[in-house]
Protein backbone atom coordinates (compact mmCIF):
# COMPACT_ATOMS: atom_id res chain seq x y z
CA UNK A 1 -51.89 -11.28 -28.65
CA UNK A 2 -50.04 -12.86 -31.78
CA UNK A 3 -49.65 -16.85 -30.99
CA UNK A 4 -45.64 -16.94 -31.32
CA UNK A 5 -45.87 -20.47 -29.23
CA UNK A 6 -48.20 -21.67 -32.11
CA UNK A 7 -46.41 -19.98 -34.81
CA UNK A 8 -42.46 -20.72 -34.08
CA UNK A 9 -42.42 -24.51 -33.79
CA UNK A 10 -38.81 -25.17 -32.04
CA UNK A 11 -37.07 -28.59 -32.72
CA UNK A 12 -34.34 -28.90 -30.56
CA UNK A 13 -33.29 -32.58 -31.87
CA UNK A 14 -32.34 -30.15 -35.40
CA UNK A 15 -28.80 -29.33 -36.47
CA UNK A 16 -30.35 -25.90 -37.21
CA UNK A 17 -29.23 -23.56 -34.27
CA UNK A 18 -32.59 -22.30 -32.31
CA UNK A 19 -32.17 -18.71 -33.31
CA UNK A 20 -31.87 -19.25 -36.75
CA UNK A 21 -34.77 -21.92 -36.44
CA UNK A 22 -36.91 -18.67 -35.07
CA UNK A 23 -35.57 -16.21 -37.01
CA UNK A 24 -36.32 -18.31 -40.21
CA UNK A 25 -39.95 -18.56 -38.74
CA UNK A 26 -40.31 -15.22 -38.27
CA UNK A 27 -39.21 -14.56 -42.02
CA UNK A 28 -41.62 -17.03 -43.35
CA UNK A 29 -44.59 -15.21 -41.35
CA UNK A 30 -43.74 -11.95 -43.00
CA UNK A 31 -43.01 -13.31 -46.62
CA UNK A 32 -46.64 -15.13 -46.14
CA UNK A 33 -48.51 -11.95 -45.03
CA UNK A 34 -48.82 -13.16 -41.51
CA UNK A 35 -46.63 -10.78 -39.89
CA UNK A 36 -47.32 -7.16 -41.55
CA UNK A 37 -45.29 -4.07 -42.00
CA UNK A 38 -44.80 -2.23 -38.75
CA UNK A 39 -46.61 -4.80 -36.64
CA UNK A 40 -44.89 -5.11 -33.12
CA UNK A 41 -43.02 -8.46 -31.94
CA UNK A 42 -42.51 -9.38 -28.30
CA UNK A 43 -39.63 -7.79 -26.27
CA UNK A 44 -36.75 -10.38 -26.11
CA UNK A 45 -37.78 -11.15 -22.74
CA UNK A 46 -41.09 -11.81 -23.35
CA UNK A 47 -40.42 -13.88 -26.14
CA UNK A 48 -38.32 -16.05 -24.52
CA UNK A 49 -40.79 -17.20 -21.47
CA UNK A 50 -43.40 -17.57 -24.53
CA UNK A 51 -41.04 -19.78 -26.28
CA UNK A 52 -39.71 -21.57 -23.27
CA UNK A 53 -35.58 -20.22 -24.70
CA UNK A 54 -33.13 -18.42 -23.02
CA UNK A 55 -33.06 -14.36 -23.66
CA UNK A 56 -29.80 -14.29 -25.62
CA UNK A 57 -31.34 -17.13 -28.25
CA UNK A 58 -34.27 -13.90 -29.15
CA UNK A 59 -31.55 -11.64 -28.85
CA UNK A 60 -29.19 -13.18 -31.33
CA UNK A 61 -32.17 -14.09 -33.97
CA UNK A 62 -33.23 -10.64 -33.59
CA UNK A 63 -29.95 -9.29 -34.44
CA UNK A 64 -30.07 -11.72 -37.44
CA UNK A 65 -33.09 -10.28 -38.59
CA UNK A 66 -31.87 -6.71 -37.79
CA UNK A 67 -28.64 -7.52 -40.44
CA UNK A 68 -31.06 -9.04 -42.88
CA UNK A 69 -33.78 -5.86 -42.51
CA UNK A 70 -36.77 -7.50 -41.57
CA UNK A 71 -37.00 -5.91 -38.39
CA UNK A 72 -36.38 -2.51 -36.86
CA UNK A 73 -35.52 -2.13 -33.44
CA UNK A 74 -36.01 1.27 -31.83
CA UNK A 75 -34.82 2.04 -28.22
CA UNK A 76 -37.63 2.40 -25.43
CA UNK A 77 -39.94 1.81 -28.45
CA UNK A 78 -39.78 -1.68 -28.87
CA UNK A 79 -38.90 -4.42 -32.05
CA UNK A 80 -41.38 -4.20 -35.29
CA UNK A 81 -41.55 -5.49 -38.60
CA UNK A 82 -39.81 -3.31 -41.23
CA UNK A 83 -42.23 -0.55 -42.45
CA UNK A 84 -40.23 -0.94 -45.99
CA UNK A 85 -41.73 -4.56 -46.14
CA UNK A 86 -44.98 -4.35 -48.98
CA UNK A 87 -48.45 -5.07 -47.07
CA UNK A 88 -49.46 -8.82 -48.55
CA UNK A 89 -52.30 -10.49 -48.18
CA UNK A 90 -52.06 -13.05 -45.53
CA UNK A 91 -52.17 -16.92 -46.43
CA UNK A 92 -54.61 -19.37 -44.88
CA UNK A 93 -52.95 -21.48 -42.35
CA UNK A 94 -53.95 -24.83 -43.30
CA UNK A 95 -52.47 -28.62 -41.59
CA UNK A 96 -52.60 -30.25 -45.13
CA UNK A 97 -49.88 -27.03 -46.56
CA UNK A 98 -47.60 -29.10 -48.46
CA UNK A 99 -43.90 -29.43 -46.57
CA UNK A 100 -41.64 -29.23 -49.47
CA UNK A 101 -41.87 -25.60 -51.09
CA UNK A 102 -41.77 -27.90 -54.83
CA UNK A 103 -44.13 -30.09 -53.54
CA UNK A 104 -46.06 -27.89 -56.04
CA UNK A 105 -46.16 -28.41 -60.21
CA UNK A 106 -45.05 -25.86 -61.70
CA UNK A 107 -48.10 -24.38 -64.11
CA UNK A 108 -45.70 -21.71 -66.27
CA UNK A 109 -45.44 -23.44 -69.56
CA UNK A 110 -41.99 -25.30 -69.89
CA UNK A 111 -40.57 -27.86 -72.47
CA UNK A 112 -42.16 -31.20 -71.99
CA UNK A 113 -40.06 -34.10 -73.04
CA UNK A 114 -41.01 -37.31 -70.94
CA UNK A 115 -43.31 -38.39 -73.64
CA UNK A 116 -40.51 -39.12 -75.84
CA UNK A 117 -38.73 -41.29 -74.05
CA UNK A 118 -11.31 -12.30 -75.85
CA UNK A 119 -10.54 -12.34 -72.49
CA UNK A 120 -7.56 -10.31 -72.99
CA UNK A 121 -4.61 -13.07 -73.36
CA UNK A 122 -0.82 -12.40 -72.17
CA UNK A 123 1.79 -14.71 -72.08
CA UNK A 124 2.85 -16.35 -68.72
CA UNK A 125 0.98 -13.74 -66.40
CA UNK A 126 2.72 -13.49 -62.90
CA UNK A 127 -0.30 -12.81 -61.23
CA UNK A 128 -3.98 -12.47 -62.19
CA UNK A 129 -6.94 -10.75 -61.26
CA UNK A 130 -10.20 -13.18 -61.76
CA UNK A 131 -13.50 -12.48 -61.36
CA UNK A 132 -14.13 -14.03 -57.84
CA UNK A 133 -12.83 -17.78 -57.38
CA UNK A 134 -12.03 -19.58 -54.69
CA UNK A 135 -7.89 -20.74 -53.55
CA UNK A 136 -7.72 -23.71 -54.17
CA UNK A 137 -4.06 -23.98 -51.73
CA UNK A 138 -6.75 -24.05 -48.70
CA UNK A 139 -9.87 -26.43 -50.53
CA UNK A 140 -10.25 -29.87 -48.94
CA UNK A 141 -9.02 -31.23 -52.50
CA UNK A 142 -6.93 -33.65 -50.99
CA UNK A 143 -9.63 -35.53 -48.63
CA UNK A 144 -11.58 -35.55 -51.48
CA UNK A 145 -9.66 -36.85 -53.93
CA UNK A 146 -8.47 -39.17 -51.15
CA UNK A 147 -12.11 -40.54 -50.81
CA UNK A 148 -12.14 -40.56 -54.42
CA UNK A 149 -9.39 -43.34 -54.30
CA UNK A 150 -10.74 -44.83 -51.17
CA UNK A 151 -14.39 -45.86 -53.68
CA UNK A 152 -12.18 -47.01 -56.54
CA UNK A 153 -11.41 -50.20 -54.58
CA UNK A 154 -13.91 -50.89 -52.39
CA UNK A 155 -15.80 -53.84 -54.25
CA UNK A 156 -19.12 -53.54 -52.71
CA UNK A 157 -19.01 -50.22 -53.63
CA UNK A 158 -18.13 -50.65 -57.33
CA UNK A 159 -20.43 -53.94 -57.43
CA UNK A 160 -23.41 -51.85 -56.33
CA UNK A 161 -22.94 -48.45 -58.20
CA UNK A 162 -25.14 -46.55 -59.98
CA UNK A 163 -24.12 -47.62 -63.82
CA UNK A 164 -26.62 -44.86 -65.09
CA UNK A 165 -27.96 -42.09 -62.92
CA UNK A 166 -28.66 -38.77 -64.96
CA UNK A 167 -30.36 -37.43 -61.87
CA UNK A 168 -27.07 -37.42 -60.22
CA UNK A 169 -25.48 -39.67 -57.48
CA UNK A 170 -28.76 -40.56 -55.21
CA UNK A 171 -26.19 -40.61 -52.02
CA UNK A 172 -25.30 -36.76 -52.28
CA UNK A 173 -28.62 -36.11 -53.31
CA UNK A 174 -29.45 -37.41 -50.14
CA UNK A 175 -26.56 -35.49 -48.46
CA UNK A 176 -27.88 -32.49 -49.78
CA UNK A 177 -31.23 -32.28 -48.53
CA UNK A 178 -30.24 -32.04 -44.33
CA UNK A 179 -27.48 -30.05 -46.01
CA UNK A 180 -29.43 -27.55 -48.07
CA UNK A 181 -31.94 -27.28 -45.16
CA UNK A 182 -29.69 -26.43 -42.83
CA UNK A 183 -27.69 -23.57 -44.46
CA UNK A 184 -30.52 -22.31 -46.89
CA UNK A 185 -33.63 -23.17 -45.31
CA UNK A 186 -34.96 -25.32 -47.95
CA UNK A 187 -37.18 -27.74 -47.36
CA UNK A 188 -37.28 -30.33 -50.20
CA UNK A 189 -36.54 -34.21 -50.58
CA UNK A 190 -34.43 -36.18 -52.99
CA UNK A 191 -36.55 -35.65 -56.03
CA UNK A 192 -36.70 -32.15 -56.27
CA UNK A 193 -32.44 -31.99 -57.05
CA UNK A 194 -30.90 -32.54 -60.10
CA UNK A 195 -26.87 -32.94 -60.28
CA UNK A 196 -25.11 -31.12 -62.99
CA UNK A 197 -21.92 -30.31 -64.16
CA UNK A 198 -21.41 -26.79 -62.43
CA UNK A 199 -24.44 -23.84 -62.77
CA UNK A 200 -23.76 -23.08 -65.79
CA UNK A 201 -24.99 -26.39 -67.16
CA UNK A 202 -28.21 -26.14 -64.60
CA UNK A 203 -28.62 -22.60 -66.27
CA UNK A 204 -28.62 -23.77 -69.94
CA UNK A 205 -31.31 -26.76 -68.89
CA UNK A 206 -33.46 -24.38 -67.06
CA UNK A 207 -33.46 -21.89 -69.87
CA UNK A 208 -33.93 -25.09 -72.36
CA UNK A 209 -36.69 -25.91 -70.51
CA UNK A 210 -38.67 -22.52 -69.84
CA UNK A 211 -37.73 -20.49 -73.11
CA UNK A 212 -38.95 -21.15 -76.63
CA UNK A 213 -37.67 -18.63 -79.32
CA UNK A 214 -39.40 -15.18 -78.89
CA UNK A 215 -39.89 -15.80 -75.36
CA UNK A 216 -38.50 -12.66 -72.77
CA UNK A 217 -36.19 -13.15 -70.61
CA UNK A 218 -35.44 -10.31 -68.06
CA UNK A 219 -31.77 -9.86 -66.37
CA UNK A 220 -30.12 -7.50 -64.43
CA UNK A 221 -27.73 -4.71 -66.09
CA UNK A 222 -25.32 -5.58 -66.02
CA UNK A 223 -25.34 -9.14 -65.76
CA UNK A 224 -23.61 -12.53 -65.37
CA UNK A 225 -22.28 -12.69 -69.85
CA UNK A 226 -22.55 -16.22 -69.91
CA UNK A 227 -26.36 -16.69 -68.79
CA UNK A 228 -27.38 -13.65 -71.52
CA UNK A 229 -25.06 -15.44 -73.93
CA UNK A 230 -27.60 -19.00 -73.20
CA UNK A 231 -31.13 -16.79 -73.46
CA UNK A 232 -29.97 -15.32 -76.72
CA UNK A 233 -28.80 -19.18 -77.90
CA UNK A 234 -32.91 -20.33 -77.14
CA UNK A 235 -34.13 -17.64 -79.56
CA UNK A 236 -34.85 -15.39 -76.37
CA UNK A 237 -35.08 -11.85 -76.38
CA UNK A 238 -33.58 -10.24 -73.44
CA UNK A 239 -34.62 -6.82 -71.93
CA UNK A 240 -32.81 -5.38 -69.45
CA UNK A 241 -33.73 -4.16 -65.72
CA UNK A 242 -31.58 -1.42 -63.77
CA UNK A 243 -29.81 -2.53 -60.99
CA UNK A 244 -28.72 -0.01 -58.30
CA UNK A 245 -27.44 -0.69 -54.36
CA UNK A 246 -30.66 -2.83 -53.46
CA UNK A 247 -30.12 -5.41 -56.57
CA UNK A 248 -32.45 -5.62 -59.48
CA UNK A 249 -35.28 -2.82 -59.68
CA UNK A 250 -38.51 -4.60 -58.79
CA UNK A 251 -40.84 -1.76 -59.91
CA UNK A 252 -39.13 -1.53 -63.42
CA UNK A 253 -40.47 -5.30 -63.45
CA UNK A 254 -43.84 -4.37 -62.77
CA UNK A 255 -43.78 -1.60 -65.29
CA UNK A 256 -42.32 -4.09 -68.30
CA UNK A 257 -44.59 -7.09 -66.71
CA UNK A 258 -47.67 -4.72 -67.32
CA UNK A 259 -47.02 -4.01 -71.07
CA UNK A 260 -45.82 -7.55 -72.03
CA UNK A 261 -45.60 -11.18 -71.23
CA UNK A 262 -42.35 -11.90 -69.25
CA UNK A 263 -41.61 -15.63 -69.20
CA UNK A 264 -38.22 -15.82 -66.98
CA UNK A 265 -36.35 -13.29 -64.63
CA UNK A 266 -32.89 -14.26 -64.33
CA UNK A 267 -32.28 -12.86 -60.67
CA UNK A 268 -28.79 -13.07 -58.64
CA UNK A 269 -29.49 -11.98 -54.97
CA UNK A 270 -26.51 -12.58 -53.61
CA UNK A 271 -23.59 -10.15 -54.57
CA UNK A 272 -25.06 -9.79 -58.08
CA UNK A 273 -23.12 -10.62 -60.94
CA UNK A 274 -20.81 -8.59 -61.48
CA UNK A 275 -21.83 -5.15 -58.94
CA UNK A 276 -21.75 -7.96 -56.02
CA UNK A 277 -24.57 -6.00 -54.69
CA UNK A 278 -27.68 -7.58 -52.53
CA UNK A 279 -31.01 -7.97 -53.71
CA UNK A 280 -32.76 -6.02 -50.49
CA UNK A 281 -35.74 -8.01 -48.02
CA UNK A 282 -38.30 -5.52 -49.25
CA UNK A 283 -37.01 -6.18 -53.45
CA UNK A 284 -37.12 -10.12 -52.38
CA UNK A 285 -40.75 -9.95 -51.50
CA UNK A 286 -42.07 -7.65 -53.84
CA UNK A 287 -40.24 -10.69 -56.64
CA UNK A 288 -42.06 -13.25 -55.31
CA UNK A 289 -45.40 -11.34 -55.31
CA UNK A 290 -44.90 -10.11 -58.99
CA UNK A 291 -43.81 -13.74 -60.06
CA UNK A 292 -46.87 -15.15 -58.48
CA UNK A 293 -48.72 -12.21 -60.06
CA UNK A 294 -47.52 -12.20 -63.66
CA UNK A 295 -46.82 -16.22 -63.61
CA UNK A 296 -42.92 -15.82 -64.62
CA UNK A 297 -40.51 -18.47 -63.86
CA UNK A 298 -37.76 -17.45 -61.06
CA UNK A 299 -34.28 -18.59 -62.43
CA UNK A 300 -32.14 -17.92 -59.26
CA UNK A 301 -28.58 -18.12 -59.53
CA UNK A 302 -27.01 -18.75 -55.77
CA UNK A 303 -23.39 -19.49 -57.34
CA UNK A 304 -21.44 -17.82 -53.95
CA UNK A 305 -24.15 -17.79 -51.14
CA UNK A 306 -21.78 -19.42 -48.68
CA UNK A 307 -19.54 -15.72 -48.61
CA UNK A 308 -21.18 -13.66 -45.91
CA UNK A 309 -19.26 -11.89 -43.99
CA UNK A 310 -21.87 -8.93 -41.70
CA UNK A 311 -23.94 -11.40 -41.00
CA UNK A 312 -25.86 -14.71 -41.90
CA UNK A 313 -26.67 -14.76 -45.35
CA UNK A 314 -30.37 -14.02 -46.76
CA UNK A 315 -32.36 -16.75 -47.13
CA UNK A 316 -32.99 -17.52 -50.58
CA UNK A 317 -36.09 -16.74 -52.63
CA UNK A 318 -36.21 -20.49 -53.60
CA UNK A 319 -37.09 -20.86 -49.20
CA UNK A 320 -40.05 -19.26 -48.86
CA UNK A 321 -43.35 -20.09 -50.74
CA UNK A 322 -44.09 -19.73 -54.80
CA UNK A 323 -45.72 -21.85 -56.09
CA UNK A 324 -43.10 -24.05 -57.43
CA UNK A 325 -42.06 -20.94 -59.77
CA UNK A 326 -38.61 -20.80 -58.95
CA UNK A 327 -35.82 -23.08 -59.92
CA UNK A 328 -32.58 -22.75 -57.79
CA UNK A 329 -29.14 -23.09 -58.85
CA UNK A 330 -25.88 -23.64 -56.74
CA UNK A 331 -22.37 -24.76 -56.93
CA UNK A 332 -19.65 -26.45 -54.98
CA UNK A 333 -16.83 -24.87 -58.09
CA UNK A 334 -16.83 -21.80 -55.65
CA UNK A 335 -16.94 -23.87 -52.57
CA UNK A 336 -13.86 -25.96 -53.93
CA UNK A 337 -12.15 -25.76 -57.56
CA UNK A 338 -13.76 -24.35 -60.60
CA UNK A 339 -12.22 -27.11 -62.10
CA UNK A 340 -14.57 -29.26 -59.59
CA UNK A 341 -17.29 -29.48 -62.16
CA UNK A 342 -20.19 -29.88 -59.53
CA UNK A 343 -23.40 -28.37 -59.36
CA UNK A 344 -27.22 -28.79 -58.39
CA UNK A 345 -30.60 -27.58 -59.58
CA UNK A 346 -33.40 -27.56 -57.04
CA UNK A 347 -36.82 -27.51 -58.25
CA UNK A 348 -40.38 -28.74 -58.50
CA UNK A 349 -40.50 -32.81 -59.07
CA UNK A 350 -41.94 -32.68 -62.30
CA UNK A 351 -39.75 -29.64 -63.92
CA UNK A 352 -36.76 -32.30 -62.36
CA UNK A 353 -37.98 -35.12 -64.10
CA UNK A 354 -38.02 -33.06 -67.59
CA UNK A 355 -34.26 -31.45 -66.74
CA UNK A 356 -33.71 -34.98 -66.11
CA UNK A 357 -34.20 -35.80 -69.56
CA UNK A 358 -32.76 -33.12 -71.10
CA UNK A 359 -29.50 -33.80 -68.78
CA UNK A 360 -29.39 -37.55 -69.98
CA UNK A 361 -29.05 -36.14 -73.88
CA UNK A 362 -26.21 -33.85 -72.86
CA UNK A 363 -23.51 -36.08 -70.21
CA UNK A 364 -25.82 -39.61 -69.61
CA UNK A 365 -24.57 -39.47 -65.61
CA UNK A 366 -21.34 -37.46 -65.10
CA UNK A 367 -18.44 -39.06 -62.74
CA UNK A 368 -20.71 -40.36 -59.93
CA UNK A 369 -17.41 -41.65 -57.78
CA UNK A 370 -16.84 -37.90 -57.53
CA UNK A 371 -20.34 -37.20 -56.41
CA UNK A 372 -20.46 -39.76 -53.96
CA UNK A 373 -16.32 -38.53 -52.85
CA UNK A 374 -18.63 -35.00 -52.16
CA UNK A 375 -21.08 -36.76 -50.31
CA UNK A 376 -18.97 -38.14 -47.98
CA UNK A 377 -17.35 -34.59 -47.22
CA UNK A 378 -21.06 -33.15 -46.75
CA UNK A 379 -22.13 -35.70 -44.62
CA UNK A 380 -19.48 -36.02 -42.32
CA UNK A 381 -19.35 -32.06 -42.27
CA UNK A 382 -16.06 -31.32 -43.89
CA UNK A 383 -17.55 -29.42 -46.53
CA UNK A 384 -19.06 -27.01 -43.24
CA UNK A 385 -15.57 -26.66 -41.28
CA UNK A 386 -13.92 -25.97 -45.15
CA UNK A 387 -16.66 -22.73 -45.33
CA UNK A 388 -16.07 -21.68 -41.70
CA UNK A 389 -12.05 -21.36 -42.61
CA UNK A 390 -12.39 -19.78 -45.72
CA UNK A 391 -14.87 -17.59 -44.77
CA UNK A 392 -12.56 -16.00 -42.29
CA UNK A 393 -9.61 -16.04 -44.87
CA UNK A 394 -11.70 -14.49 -47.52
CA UNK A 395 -13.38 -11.93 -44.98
CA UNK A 396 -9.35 -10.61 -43.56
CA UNK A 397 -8.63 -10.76 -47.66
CA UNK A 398 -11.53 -8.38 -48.70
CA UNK A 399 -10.43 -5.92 -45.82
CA UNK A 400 -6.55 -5.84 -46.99
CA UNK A 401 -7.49 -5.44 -50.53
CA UNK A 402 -10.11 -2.30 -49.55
CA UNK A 403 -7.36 -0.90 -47.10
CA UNK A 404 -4.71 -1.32 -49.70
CA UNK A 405 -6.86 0.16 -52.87
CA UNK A 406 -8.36 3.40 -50.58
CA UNK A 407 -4.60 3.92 -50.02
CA UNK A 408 -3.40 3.72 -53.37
CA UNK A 409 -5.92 3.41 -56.13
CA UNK A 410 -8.70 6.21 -54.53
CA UNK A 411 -7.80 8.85 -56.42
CA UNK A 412 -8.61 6.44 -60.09
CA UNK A 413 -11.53 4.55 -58.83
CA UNK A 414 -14.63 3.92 -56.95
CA UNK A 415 -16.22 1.02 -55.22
CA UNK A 416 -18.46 -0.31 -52.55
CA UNK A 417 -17.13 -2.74 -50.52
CA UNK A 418 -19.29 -5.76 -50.64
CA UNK A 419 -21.18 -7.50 -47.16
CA UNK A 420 -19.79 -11.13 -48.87
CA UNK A 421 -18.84 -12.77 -52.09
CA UNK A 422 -15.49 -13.37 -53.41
CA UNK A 423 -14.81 -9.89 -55.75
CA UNK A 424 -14.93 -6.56 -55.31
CA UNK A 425 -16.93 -4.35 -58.37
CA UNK A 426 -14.46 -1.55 -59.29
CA UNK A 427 -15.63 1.42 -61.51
CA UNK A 428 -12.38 3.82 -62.71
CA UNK A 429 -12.54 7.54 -63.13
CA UNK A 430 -14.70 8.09 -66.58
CA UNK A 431 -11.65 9.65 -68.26
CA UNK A 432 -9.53 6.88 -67.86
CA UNK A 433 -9.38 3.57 -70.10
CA UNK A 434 -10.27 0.29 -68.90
CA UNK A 435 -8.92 -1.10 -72.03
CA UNK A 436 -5.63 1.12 -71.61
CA UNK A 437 -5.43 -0.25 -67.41
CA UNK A 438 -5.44 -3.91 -68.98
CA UNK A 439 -2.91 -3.40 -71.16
CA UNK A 440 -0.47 -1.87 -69.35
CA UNK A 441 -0.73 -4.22 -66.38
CA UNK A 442 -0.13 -6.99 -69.10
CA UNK A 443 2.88 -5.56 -69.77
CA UNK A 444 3.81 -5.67 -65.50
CA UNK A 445 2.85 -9.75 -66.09
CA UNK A 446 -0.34 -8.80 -64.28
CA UNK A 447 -3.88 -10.30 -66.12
CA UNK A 448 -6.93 -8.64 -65.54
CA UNK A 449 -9.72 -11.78 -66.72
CA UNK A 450 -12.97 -9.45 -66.07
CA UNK A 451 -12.83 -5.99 -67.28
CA UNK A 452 -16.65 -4.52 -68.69
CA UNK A 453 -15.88 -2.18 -71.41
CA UNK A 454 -19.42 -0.44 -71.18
CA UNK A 455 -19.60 -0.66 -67.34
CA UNK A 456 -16.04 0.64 -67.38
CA UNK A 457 -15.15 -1.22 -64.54
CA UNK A 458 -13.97 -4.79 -63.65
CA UNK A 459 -14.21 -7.68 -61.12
CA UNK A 460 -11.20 -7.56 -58.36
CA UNK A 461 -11.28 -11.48 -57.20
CA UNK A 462 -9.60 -11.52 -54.38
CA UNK A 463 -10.72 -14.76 -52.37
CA UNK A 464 -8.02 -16.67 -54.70
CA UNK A 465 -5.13 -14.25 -53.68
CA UNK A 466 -2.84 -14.27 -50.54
CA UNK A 467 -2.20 -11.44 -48.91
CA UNK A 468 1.50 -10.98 -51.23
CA UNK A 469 -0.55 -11.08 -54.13
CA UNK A 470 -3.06 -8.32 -52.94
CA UNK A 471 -0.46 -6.14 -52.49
CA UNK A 472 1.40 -6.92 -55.62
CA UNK A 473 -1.68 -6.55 -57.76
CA UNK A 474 -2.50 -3.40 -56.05
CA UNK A 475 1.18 -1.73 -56.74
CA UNK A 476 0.77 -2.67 -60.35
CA UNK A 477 -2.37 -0.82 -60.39
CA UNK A 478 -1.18 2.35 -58.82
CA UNK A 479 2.08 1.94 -61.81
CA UNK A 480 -0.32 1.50 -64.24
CA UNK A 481 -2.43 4.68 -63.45
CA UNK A 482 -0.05 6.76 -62.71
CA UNK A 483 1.37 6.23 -66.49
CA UNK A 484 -2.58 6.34 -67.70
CA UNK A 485 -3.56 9.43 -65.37
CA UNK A 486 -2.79 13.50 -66.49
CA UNK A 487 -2.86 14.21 -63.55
């Protein structure tokens, strides 16, 4: 019999919840080739005597694992791995396996530097449709600018400040790490995070870092504009990789990874931007295999992974183990304000130390009394009770604005309704105009910020709208087709 005892290691002094501790043990055993495709796990009932829990605490991180497709659960049968998982080739179990996953170098070739020292405009809109950003009327802005204040005159505080720290503040560094842990399932210390000034910054220092000109750079299609618009500033050349219901094709990876070198694949599993689609368990694992295969660099881009609404969100690629070959990118701009210019890179030590430099040459520390205002909030767990709240706002605003646009827009559109995130991807009828839709809701006062011309579609944000804006936005819409449509 499989040694769970041995292999789930329960601490019950963590802040992680038990079931997601063994659920996130269970994930790890699969990703590592320990647990294979189809294998059987324990009944909950036997799984809980061999783990000394109660039943429901197997129950609910089966379920978990159920939403996330790792396991399949078939009645009288029993619970087994996915059969969609790829067969891997099981890892050595050794005591002296480094902790941190970036406990490794990274060995892809990046830029060494430590040895040298028409968004559519209309005037006064009423009401406007971004591409996903958070409502700021229900962000903790207040506490945190109150803590802001509260530094400013606290003399030991402004006697012992940082005066230079291009790493970032080291105190919500440090609030990070139990932070990251315990709502991504990274493990990593206070090295192996860099603070920037919001993801896009970490994504022009990663691609700084990993890209010289003629390098290639794979993204989904489509993808996030801004991070193509940064390859093709390195010199890059960009090829692009279909992306359907499951997130970026993994075997259209391995097909361009077998003619050519690949040096970075730009990857967003979460609600992909812009489709908001998820990058599937079985896609996830055959990434990490190819990446350790074809030695690319891993640029993941987590910029909403706090927006799940069926279930716990995946783990991120950056949790399990590779090698060092992935550098991980988050945000608290969707967490709080995007004009709350806060962001972090996680990665190996010594690709840190080099973004490190390359940070100092750009913003020499950024406004470490607002790091350290963040810190507080994360330690002290406001940032945690802020999510819980606007997760169930954002959840009740998704479902008005899909009731609302099946009842009215249907007939002009299609869409999927996405498991989390903060927009909804919206795809009109191929006769009609995206260009024309814009331009007549301009004229109703109503701005539409994220419209893809070649995608003929755009981003419905709707996490930033109450529910008398959904509906307002949504009427417009209906006007607006019903002048566009022949029908």
């Amino acid at each position: 019999m499989f040694p769970y005892s041995s292999l789930i290691q329960i601490d019950k002094d963590s802040k992680v919840p038990v079931y997601r501790q063994i659920a996130i043990t269970i994930i790890n055993a699969i990703t590592n080739g320990v647990l294979k495709s189809g294998t059987p796990l324990l009944s909950s009932r036997a799984m809980a005597e061999a783990l000394g829990v109660h039943r429901k605490t197997v129950i609910a991180a089966y379920e978990e694992l159920s939403a996330q497709e790792w396991i399949s659960t078939f009645p009288r049968k029993g619970v087994f791995v996915s059969q969609h998982i790829p067969q891997l080739r099981p890892k050595k179990w050794s005591q002296d396996e480094p902790l941190y996953a970036y406990a490794h170098d990274m060995h892809i070739p990046f830029k060494t530097l430590g040895t040298l020292a028409q968004q559519m405009g209309i005037s006064k809109p009423n009401l406007v449709i971004d591409d996903g950003r958070p409502d700021i009327r229900i962000s903790p802005l207040d506490e945190l600018l109150k803590t802001y204040r509260w530094l400013l005159t606290q003399k030991w505080y402004t006697q012992d400040r940082e005066h230079s720290a291009p790493q970032g503040s080291l105190r919500l560094r440090q609030a990070l790490v139990p932070y990251l842990s315990e709502s991504r399932g990274l493990q990593l210390s206070t090295d192996h995070i860099l603070i920037t000034h919001g993801a896009q910054l970490s994504i022009y220092i990663a691609s700084y870092l990993l890209l010289d000109a003629g390098a290639c750079v794979l993204v989904g299609r489509p993808n996030y504009p801004m991070a193509n618009q940064v390859f093709r500033n390195c010199g890059a050349q960009i090829l692009e990789v279909a992306v359907d219901n499951d997130g970026i094709d993994t075997d259209e990876i391995e097909r361009l990874c077998l003619k050519r070198k690949i040096n970075v694949v730009y990857v967003i599993p979460h609600h992909h931007y812009p489709s908001t689609v998820t990058l599937s368990s079985e896609r996830r694992l055959q990434l990490l295999e190819l990446s350790k295969r074809f030695s690319f660099a891993i640029i993941e881009d987590d910029y909403d992974y706090d927006y799940h609404y069926a279930s716990s969100p995946y783990l991120p690629l950056a949790s399990a183990q590779h090698g060092g070959n992935i550098i991980y990118i988050g945000s608290f701009s969707k967490v709080l304000d995007p004009s709350i210019r806060v962001g972090f890179m996680v990665a190996s030590q010594n690709f840190i130390q080099q973004a490190t430099l390359l940070r100092k040459t750009i913003d020499v520390s950024g406004d470490i009394y607002l790091q350290d205002a963040l810190a507080k909030l994360v330690k002290e767990g406001e940032i945690k009770r802020h999510l819980k709240r606007a997760k169930k706002i954002y959840h009740q605003r998704r479902d008005l604005l899909d009731q609302l646009m099946h009842q009215q827009l249907s007939p002009y559109i299609n869409y999927i309704v996405p498991s989390g995130g903060m927009a909804i991807w919206v795809k009109l009828r191929s006769d009609l105009s995206i260009q024309t839709l814009a331009r007549l809701a301009a004229t109703h006062r109503l701005q539409i910020n994220d419209i893809d011309e070649q995608e003929h579609a755009f981003r419905f944000g709707f996490a930033s709208l109450n529910d008398q804006d959904i509906k307002a936005a949504v009427h417009i819409l209906a006007l607006c087709f019903a002048q566009m449509s022949p029908d």
